[in-house]
Protein backbone atom coordinates (compact mmCIF):
# COMPACT_ATOMS: atom_id res chain seq x y z
CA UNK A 1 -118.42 19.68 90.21
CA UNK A 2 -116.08 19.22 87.31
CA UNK A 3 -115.44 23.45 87.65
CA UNK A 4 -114.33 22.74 91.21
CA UNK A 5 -112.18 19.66 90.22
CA UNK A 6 -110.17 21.63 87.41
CA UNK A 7 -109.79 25.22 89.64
CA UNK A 8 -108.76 22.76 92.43
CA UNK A 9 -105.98 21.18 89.93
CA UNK A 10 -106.96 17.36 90.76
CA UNK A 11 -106.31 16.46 86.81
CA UNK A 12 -102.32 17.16 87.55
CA UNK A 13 -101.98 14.12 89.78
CA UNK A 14 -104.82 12.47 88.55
CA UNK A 15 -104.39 11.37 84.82
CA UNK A 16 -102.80 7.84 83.25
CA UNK A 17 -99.07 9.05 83.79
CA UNK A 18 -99.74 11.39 87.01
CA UNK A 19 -97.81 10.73 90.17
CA UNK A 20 -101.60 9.31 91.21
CA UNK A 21 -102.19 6.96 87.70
CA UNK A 22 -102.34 4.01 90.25
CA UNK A 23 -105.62 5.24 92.10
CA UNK A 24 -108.70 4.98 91.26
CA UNK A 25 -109.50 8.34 90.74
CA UNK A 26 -108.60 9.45 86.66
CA UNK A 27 -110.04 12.45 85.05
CA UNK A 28 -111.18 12.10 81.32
CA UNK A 29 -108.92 14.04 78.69
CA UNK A 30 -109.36 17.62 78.41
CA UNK A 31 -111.47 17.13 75.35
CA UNK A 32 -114.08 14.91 76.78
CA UNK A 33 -117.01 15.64 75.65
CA UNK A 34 -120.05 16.52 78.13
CA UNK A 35 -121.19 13.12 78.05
CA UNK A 36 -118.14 11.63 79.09
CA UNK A 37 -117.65 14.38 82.00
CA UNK A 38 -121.08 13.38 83.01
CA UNK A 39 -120.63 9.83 83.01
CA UNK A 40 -117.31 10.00 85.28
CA UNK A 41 -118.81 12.43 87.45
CA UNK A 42 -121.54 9.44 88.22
CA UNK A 43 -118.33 7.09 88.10
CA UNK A 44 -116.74 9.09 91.55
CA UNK A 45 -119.39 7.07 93.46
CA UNK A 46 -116.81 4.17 93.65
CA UNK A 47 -114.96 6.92 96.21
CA UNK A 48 -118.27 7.20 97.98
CA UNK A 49 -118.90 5.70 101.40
CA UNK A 50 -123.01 5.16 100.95
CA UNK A 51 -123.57 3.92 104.90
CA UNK A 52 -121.80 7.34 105.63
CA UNK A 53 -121.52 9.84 103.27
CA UNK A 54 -119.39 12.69 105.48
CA UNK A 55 -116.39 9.51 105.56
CA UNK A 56 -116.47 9.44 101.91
CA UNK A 57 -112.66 9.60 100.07
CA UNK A 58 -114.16 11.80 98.11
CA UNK A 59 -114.43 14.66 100.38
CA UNK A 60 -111.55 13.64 102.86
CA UNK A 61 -108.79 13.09 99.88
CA UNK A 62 -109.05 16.56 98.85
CA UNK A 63 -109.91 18.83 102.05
CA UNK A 64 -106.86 16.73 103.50
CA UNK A 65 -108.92 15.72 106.36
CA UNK A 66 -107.40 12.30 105.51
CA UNK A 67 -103.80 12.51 104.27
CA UNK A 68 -103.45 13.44 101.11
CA UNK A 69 -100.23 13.56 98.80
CA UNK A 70 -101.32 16.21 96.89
CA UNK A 71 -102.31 18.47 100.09
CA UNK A 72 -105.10 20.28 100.11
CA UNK A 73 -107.04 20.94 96.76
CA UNK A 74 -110.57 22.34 98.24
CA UNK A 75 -111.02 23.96 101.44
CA UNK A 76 -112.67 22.68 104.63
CA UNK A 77 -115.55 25.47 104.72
CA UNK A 78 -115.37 26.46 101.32
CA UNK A 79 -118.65 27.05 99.32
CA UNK A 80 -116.78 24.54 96.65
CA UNK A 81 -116.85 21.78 99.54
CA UNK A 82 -120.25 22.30 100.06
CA UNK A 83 -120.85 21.61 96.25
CA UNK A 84 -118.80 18.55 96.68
CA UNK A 85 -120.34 17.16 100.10
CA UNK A 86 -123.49 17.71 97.90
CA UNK A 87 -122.52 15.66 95.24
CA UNK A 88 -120.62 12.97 97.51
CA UNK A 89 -124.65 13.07 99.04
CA UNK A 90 -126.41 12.77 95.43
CA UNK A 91 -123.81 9.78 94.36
CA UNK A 92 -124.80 8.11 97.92
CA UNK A 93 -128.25 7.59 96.94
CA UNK A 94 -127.88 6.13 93.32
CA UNK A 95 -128.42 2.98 92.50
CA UNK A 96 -125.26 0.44 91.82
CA UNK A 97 -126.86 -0.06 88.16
CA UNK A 98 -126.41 3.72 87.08
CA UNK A 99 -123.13 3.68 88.24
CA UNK A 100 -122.45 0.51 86.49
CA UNK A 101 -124.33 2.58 83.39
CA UNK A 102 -121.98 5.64 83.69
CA UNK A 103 -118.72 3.23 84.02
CA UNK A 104 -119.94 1.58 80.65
CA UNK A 105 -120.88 5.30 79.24
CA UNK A 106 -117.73 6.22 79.94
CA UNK A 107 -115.59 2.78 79.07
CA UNK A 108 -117.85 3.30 75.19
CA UNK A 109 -119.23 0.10 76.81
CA UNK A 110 -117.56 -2.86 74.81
CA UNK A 111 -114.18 -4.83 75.71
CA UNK A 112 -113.02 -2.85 72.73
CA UNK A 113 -112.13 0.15 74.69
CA UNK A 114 -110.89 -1.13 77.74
CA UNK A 115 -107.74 0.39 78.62
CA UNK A 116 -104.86 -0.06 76.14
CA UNK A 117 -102.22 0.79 78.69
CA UNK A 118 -101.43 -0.43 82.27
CA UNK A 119 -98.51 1.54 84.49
CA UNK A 120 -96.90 -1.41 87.17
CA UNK A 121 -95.30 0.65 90.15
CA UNK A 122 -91.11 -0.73 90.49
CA UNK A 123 -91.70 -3.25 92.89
CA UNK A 124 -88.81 -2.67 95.73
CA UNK A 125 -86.95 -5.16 94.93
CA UNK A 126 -87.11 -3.62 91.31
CA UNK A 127 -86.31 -0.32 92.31
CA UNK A 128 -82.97 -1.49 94.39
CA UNK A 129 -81.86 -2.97 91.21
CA UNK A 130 -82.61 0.20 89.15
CA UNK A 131 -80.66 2.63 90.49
CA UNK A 132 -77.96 0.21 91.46
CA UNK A 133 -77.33 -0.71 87.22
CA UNK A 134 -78.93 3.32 86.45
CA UNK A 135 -76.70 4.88 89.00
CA UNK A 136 -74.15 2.43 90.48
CA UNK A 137 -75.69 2.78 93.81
CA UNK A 138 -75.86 -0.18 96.01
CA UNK A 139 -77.73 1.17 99.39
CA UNK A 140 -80.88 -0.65 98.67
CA UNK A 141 -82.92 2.21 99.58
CA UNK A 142 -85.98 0.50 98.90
CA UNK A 143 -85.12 -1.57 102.19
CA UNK A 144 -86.58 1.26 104.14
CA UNK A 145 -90.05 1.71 102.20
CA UNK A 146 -93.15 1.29 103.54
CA UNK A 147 -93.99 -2.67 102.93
CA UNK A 148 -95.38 -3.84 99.93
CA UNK A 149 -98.25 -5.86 100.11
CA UNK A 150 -98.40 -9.91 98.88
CA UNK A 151 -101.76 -10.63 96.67
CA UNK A 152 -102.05 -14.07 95.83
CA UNK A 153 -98.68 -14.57 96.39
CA UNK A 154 -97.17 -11.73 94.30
CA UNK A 155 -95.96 -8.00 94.94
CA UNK A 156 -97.19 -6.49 91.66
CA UNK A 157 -101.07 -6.52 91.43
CA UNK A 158 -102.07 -3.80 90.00
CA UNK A 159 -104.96 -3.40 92.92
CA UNK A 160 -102.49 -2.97 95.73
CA UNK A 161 -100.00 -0.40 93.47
CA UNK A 162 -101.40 3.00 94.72
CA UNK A 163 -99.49 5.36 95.48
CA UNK A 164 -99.48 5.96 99.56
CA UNK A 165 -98.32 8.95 101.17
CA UNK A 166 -95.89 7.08 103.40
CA UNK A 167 -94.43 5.97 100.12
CA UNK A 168 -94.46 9.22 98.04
CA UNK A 169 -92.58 10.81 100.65
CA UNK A 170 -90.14 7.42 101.03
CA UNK A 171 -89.44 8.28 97.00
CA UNK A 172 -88.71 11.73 97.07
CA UNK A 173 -86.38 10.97 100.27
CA UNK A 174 -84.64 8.50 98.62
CA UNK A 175 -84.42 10.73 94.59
CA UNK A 176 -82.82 13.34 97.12
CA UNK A 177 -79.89 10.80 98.93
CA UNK A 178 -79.47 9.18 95.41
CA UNK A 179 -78.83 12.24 93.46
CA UNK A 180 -76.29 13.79 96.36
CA UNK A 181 -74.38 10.55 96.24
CA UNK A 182 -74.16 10.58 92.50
CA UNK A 183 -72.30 13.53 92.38
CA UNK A 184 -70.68 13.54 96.04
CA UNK A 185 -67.60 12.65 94.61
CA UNK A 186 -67.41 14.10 90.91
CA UNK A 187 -68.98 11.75 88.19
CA UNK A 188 -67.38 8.77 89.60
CA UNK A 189 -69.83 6.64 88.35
CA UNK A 190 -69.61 8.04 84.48
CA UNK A 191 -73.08 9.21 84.36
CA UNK A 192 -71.78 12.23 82.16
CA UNK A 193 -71.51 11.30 78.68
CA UNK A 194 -69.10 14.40 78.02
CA UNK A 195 -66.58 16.48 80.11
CA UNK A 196 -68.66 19.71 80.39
CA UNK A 197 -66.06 23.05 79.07
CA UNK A 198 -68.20 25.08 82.03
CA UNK A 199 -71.05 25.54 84.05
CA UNK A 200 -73.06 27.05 81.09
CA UNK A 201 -71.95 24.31 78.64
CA UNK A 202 -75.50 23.49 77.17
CA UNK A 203 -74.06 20.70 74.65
CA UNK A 204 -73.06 18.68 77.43
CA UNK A 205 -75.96 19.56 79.10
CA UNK A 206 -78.61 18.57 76.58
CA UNK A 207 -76.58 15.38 76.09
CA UNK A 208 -76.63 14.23 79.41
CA UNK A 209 -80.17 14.90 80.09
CA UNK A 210 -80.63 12.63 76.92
CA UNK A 211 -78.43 10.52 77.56
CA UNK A 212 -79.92 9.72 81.68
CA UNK A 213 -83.25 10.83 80.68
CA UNK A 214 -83.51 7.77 78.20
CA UNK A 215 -81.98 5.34 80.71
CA UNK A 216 -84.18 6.51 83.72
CA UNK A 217 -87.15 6.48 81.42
CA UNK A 218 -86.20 3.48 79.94
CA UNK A 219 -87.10 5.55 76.48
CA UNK A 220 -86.23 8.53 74.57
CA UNK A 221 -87.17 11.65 76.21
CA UNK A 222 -89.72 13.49 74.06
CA UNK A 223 -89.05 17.11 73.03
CA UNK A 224 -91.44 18.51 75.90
CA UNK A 225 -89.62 16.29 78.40
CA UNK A 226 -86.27 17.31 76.98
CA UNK A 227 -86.71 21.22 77.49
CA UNK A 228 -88.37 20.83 80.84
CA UNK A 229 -85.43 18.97 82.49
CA UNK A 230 -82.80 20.97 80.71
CA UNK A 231 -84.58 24.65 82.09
CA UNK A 232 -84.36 22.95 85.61
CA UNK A 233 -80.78 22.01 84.90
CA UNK A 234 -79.78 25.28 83.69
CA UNK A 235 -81.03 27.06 87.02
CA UNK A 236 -79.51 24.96 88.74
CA UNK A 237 -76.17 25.14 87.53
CA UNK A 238 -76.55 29.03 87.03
CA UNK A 239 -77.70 29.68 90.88
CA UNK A 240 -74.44 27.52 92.14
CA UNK A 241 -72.10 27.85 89.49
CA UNK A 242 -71.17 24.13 89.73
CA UNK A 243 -72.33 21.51 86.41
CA UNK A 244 -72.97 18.52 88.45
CA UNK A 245 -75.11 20.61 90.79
CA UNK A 246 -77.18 21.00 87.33
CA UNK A 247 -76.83 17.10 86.49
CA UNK A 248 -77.73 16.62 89.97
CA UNK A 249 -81.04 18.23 90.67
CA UNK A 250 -82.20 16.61 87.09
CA UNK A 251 -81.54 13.02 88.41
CA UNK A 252 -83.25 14.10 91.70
CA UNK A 253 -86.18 15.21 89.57
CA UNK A 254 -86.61 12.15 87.31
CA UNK A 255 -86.20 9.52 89.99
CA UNK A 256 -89.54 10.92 91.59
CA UNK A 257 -91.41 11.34 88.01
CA UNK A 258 -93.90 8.66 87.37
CA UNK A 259 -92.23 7.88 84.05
CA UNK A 260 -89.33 6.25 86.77
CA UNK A 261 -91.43 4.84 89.28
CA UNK A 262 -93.71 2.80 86.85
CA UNK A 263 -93.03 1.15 83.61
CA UNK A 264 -95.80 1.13 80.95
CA UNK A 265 -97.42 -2.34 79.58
CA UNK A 266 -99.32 -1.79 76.26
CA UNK A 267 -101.91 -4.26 75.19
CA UNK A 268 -101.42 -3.38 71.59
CA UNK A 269 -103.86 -5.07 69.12
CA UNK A 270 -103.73 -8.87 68.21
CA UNK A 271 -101.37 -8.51 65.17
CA UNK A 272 -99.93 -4.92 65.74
CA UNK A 273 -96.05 -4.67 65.60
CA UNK A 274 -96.44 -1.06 66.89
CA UNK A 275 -93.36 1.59 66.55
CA UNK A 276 -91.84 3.95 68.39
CA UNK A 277 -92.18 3.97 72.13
CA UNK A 278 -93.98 0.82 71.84
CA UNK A 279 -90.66 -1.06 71.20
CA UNK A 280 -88.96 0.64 74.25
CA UNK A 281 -92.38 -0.54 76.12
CA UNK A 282 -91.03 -4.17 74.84
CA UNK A 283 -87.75 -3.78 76.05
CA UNK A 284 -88.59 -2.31 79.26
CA UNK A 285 -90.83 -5.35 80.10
CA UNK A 286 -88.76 -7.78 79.11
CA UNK A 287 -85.97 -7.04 81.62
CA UNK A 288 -88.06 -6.71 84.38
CA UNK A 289 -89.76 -9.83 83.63
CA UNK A 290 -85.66 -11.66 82.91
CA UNK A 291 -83.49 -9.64 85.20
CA UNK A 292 -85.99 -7.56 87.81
CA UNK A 293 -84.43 -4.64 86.45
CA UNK A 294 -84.08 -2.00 84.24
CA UNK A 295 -82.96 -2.81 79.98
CA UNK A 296 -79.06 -3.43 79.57
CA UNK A 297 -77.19 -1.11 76.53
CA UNK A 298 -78.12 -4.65 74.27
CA UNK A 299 -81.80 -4.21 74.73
CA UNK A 300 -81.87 -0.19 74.28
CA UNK A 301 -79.94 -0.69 71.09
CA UNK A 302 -82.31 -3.44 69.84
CA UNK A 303 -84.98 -0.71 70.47
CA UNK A 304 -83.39 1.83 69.10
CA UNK A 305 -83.08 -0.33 65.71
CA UNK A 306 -86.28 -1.71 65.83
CA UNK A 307 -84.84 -5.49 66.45
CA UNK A 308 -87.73 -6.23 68.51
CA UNK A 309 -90.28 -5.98 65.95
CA UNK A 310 -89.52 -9.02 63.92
CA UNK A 311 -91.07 -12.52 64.71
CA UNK A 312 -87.65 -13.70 65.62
């Protein structure tokens, strides 16, 4: 099945900073070894419906017979749904302890390796308050998402954070209204850090996607990220001969990436100061937790410098 998983492009979503990272469904890193690929193959039974296989997540997700934010990965008919219905019928019929087996196979099967890193979905509230202090807009779009859901008397369990498809399409709605109303005026709000000579100007253009990239972010952008946004600026600005349009289809762009919509919480090792992203990780957290909102210019500077590293 793992063939039919990777042709269908299920690891795009599906991986610990995928628009999907809050599902239970995450593929192994591309260099898993065979054991591991085994071991969360036998894991997918969690998305198995054993009274009645043919219901199964696992086979309604990704046909779209059940709504699916991703569309449709394997077709209804298709010899690869077959293999899949198959599997979804193998997975039905083993026993809880070989699934429990596989989960420790695949966790190395000590507390050691349990996961280092857990991504917390903006809550709504959270959200209204980031792009009111990112972008000075104070709609509240996040007035008009789908509900959240209360778990023991709190909107941020990680259990209830998947990503719907109600809500998907509620983000991309709202990246779209947020990003025209950025610009609908010129940069009212300042969000250019330089006045851009022309269209083409790609000084001002790598500085702003810095610049926004590491405030939407809520870290630096890495070199990847940083030539990915800038190419989608630059076609931008090139197909309508305006720089904002440019500016504006990048903030579109990052306010539906997951590196917006959830903020990272590292359980570093008892002891370990960690470095780098790690203190931008810090700072993140800590504002949310304080203000329910995203870090002030203080806090990125004290990341920047490393401040947040000391005991103090």
């Amino acid at each position: 099945m793992y063939p039919i998983f990777e042709s269908a492009q299920c690891r795009g979503c599906h991986t610990d900073d995928g628009v999907a990272s809050a599902t239970r469904l995450h593929f192994p890193e591309p260099n898993a070894s065979p054991e591991e690929i085994e071991a969360f193959g036998i894991t997918l039974a969690a998305l198995v419906d054993r009274a009645d296989p043919a219901r199964s997540l696992l086979i309604n997700k990704p046909t779209n017979r059940e709504r699916h934010t991703g569309g449709v990965r394997i077709q209804p008919g298709s010899f690869d749904e077959e293999a899949l219905v198959e599997w979804v019928r193998h997975l039905a019929g083993l026993p809880e302890a070989a699934v429990a087996a596989a989960r420790d196979r695949l966790a190395g099967g000590t507390a050691a390796s349990a996961p280092k890193q857990v991504l917390r979905r903006l809550t709504h509230s959270q959200y209204n308050n980031t792009v009111r202090d990112l972008l000075g807009d104070h709609s509240r779009p996040a007035d008009r998402f789908p509900p959240e859901d209360f778990v023991n008397g709190f909107k941020n369990q990680l259990r209830t954070q998947g990503m719907p498809p109600l809500l998907a399409e509620a983000y991309g709605a709202a990246a779209e209204k947020l990003a025209l109303n950025a610009f609908r005026a010129g940069d009212v709000h300042a969000l250019l850090p330089c006045k851009p000579t022309s269209a083409r100007d790609v000084r001002c253009r790598d500085q702003f996607v810095q610049s926004f990239g590491l405030r939407a972010f809520r870290r630096p952008l890495s070199g990847v990220e940083l030539r990915r946004y800038a190419a989608l600026f630059t076609a931008q600005a090139a197909k309508t001969g305006q720089f904002l349009e440019g500016a504006r289809i990048v903030v579109e762009a990052m306010l539906q990436s997951p590196k917006f919509l959830f903020h990272v919480e590292s359980r570093a090792e008892a002891g370990s100061t960690g470095g780098g992203f790690r203190d931008y990780e810090v700072t993140s957290r800590l504002a949310y937790f304080l203000w329910d909102t995203m870090p002030d210019r203080r806090l990125f500077e004290a990341a920047a410098n490393g401040e947040l590293r000391t005991a103090d």
